[in-house]
Protein backbone atom coordinates (compact mmCIF):
# COMPACT_ATOMS: atom_id res chain seq x y z
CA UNK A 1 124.28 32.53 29.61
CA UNK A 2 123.28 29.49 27.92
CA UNK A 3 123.34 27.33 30.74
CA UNK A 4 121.02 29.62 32.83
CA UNK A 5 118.44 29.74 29.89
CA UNK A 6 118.39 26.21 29.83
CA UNK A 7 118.20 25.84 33.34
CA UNK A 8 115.05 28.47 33.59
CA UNK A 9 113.67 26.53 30.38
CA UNK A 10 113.75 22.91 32.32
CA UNK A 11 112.63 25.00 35.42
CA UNK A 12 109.33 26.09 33.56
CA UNK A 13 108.92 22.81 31.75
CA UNK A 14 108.82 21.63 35.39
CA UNK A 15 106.52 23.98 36.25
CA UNK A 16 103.95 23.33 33.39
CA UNK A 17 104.12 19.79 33.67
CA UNK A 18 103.28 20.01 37.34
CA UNK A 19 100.11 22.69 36.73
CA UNK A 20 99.38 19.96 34.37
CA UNK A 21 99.41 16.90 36.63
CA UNK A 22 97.79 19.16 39.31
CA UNK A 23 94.40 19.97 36.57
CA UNK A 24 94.84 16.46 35.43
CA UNK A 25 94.37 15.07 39.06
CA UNK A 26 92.01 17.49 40.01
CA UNK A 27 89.79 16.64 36.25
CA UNK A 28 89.84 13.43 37.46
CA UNK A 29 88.36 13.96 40.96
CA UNK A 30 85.78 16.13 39.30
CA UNK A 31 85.24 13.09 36.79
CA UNK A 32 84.77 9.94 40.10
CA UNK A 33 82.45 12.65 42.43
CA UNK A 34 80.17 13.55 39.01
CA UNK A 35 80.08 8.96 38.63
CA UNK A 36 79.02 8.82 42.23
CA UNK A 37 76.39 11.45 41.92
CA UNK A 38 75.13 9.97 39.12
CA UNK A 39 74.95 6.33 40.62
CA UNK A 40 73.33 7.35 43.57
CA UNK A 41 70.81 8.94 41.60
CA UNK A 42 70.59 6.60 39.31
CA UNK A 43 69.66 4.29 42.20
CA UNK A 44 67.13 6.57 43.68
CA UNK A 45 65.41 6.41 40.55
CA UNK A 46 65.93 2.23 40.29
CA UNK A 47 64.62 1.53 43.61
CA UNK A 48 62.42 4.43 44.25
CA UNK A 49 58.37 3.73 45.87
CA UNK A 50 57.60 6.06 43.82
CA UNK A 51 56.84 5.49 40.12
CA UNK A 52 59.18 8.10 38.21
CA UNK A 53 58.09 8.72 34.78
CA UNK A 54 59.58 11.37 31.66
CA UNK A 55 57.29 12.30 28.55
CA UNK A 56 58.09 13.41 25.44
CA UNK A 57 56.28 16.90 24.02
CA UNK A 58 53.94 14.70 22.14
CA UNK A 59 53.01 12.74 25.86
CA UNK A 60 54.47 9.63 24.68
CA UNK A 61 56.45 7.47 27.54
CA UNK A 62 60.44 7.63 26.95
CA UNK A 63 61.73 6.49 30.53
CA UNK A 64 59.97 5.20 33.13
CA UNK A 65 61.39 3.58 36.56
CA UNK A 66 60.76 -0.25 38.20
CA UNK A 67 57.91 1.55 40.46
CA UNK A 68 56.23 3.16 37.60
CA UNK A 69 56.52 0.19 35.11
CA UNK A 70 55.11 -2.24 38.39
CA UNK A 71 52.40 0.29 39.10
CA UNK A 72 51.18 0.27 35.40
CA UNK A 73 51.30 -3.80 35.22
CA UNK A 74 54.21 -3.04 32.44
CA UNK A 75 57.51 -5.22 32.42
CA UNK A 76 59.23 -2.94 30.30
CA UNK A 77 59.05 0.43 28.77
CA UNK A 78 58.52 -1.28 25.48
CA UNK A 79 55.26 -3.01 26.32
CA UNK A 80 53.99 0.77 28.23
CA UNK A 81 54.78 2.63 24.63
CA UNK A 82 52.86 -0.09 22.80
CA UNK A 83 49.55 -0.43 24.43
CA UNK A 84 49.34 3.32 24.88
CA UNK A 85 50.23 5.70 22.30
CA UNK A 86 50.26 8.64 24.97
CA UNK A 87 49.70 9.45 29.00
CA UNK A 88 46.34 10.64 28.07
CA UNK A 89 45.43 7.03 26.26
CA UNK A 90 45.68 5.62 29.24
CA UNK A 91 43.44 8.02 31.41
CA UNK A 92 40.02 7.24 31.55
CA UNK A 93 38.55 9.98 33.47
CA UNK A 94 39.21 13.90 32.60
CA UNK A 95 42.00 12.64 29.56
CA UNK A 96 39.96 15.70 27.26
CA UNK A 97 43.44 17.34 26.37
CA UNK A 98 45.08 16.43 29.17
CA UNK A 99 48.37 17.22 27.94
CA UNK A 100 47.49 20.60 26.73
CA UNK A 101 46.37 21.26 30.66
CA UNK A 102 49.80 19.74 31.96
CA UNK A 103 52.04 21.65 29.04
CA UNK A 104 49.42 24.80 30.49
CA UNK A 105 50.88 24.60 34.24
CA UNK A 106 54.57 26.13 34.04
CA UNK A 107 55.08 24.85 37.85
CA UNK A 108 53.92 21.51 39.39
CA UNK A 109 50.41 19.77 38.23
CA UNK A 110 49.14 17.86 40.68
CA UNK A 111 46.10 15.32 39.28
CA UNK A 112 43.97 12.42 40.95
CA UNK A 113 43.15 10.15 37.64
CA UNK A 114 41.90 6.88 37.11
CA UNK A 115 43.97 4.86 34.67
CA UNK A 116 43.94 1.86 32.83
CA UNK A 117 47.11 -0.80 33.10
CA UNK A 118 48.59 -2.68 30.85
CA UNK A 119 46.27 -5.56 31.82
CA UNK A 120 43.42 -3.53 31.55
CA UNK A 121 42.70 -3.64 34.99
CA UNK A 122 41.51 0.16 36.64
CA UNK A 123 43.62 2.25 39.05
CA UNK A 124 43.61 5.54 40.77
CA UNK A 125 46.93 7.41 40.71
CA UNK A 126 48.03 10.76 41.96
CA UNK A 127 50.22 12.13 39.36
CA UNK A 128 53.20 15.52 40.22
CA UNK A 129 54.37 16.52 36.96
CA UNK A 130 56.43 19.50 36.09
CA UNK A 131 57.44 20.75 32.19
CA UNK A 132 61.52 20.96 31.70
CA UNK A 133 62.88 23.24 28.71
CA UNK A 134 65.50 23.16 26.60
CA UNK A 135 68.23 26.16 26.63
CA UNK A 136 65.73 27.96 23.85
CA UNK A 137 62.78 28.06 26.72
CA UNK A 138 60.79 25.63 24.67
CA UNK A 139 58.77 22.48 26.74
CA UNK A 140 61.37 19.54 26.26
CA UNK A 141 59.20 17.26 28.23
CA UNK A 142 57.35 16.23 31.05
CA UNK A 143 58.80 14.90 33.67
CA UNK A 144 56.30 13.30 36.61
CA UNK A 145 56.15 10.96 39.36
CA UNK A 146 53.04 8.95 40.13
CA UNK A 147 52.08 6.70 43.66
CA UNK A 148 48.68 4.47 43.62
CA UNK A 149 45.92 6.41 45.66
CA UNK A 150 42.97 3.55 44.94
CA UNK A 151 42.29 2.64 48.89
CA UNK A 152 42.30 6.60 49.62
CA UNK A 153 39.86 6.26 46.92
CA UNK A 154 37.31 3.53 47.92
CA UNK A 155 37.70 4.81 51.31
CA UNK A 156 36.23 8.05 49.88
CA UNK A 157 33.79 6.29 48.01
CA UNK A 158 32.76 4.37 51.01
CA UNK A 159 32.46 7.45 53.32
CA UNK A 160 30.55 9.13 50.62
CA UNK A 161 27.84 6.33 50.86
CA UNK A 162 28.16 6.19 54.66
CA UNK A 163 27.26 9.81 54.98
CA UNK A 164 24.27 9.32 52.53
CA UNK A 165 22.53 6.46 52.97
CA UNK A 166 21.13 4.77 56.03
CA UNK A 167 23.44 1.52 56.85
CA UNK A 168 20.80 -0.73 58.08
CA UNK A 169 17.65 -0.08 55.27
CA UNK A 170 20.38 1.03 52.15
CA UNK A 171 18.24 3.76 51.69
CA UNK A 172 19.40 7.68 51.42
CA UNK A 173 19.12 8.94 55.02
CA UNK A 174 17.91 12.93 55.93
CA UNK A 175 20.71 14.91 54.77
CA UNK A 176 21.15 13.74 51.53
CA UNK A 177 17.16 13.76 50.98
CA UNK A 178 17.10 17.67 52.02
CA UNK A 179 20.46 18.13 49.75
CA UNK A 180 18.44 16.07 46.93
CA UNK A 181 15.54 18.43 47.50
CA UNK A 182 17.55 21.27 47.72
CA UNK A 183 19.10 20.88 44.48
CA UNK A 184 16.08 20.00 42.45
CA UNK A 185 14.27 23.43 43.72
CA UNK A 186 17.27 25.51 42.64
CA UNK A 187 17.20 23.96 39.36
């Protein structure tokens, strides 16, 4: 009787230490897929076109990718925290509480602005952001991606002043003479 409790005891011991290998193994599967996932996106966001971007509530910078840094005329996250305090420090048109608007918009904001780099130099820049909470539903930060839209912008610019003024004398041409007229006798 003895000997076939011991054998069922070694049997089970068996048993549990193979379950065990078996979560072990498959823990550790779990553990190399969730390292590649993370590299890969850890190199999307590295070499990403894109400039990638995260804010704190407060609209300070706390991570910003290659593209962003580049786009900014940063060389490190460092040097974008210390020349602007916030995202709206560096805005130079429409920055009146800008992060109230983008903590405002519970989905996607999606913003033309003209900004000033690091080297004080001016550039338009489309900026997506979205807010991400915390597990209480409270704004965590803001998390936003950014790509350089100045030529869409001088191109506007320039069709602007093609469609107004006459290309030959500089001056305003018809339309924008009967749209100048036409505002002034409605105000």
């Amino acid at each position: 009787m003895h000997f076939g409790a011991l054998i069922v005891v070694i049997f089970l011991s068996l048993a549990i230490a193979d379950q065990l290998n078996q979560d072990r193994e498959e823990k550790e599967l779990a553990q190399e897929e969730s390292i590649r996932s993370l590299k890969k996106s850890q190199e999307l966001y590295t070499h990403s076109y894109e400039g990638l971007f995260q804010l704190d509530e407060a609209g300070r910078f706390s991570a910003a990718n290659p593209a962003c840094l580049k786009m900014l005329g940063a060389s490190d996250l460092a040097q974008l925290q210390s020349k602007f305090t916030d995202f709206a420090s560096m805005v130079l048109n429409d920055n009146d509480k800008l992060l109230d608007k983008l903590k405002l918009q519970e989905n996607t904001t999606n913003l033309d602005v003209l900004c000033q780099r690091v080297d004080d130099e001016h550039i338009w820049i489309n900026v997506n952001t979205r807010l991400s909470h915390n597990s209480f539903g409270q704004v965590e930060n803001i998390e936003g991606s950014m790509i350089d839209v100045s030529v869409r912008k001088d191109n506007e610019s320039r069709l602007r002043y093609l469609a107004n003024y006459d290309q030959l004398t500089g001056l305003i041409n018809r339309n924008a003479f009967q749209e100048r007229l036409r505002k002034l006798i409605d105000y």
